[in-house]
C-alpha atoms as a PDB file:
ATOM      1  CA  UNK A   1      -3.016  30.763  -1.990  1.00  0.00           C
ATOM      2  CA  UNK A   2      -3.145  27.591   0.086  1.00  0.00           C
ATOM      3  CA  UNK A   3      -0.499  26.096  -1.734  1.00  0.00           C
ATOM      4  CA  UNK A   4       2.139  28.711  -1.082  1.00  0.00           C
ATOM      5  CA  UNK A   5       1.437  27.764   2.799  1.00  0.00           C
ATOM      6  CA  UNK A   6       1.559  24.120   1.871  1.00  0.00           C
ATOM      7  CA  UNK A   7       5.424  24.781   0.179  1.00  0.00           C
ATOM      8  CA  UNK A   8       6.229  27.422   3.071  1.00  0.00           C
ATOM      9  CA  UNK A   9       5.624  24.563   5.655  1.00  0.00           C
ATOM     10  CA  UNK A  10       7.386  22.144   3.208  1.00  0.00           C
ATOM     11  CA  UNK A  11      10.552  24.016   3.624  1.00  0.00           C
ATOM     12  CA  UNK A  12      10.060  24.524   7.536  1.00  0.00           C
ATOM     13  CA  UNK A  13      10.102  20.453   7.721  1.00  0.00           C
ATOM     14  CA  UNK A  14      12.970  20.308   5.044  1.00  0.00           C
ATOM     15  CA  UNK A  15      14.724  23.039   7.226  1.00  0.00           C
ATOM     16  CA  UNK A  16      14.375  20.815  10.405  1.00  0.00           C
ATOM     17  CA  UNK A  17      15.274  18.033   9.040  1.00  0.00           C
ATOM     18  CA  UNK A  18      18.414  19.227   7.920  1.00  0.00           C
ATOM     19  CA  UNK A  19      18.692  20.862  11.256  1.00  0.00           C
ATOM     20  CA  UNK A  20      18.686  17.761  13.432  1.00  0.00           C
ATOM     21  CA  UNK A  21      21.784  16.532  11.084  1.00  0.00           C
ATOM     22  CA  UNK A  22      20.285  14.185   8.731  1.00  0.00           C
ATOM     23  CA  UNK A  23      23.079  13.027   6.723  1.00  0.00           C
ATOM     24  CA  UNK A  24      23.020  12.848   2.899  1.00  0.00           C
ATOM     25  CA  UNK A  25      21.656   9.831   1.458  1.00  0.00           C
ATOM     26  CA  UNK A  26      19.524   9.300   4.448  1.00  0.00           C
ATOM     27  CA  UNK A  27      15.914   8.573   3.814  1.00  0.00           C
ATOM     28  CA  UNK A  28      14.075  11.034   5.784  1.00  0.00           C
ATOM     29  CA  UNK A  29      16.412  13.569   4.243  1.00  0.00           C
ATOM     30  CA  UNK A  30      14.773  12.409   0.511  1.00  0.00           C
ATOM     31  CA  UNK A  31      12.081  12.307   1.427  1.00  0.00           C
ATOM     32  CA  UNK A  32      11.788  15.908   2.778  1.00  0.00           C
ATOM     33  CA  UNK A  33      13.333  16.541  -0.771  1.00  0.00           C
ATOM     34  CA  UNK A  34      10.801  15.313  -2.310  1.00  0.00           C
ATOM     35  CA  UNK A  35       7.878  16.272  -0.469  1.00  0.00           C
ATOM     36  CA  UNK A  36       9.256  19.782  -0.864  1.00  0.00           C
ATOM     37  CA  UNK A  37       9.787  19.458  -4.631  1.00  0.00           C
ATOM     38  CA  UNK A  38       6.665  18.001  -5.442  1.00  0.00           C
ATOM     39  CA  UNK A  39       4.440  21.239  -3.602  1.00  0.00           C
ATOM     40  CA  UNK A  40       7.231  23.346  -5.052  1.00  0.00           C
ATOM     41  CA  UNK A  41       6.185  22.622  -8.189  1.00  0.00           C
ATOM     42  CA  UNK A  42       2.480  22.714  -8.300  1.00  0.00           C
ATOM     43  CA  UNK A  43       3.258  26.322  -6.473  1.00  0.00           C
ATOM     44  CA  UNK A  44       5.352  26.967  -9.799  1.00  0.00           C
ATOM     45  CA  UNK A  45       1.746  25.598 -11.642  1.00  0.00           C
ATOM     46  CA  UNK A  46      -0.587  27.676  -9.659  1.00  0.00           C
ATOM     47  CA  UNK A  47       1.588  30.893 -10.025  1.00  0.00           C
ATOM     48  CA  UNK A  48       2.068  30.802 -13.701  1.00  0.00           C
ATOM     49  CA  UNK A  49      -1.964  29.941 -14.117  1.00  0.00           C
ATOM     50  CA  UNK A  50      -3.289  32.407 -11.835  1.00  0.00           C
ATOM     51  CA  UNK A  51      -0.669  35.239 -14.151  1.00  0.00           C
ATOM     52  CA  UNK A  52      -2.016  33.013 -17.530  1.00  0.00           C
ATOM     53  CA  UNK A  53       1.528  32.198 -18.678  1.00  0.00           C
ATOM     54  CA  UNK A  54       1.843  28.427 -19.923  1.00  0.00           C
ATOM     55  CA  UNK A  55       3.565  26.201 -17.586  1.00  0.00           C
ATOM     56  CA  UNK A  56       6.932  25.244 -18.174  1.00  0.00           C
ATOM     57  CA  UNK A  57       7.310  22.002 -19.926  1.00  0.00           C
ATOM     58  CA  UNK A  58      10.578  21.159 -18.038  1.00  0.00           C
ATOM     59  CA  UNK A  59      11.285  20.214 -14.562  1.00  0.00           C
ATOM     60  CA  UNK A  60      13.143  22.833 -12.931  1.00  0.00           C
ATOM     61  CA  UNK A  61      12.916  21.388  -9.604  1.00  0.00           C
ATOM     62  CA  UNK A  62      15.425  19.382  -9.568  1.00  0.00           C
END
């Protein structure tokens, strides 16, 4: 599933980005958020389509 590589390199980035010390509140630390919950969540789509389970109506990423 190419979006399960897409969130699994997400988190690498998210990982090194908190690993150089970005402080809270900085931007490239959001925005690593983000970009992580935003694959995370079509992951969450894809999974619960490919098993034919609805998708959840609320955001859980956050």
């Amino acid at each position: 599933m190419a979006v399960a590589d897409t969130a699994f390199n997400r988190l690498k980035a998210f990982r090194d980005v908190v690993g150089s010390g970005a402080m809270p509140g900085s931007s490239n630390l959001a925005d690593a958020i983000q970009s992580y919950g935003i694959v995370l969540r079509e992951l969450r789509h894809a999974m619960r389509d490919d098993l034919g389970e609805p998708r959840l109506e609320t955001d859980v990423s956050n």
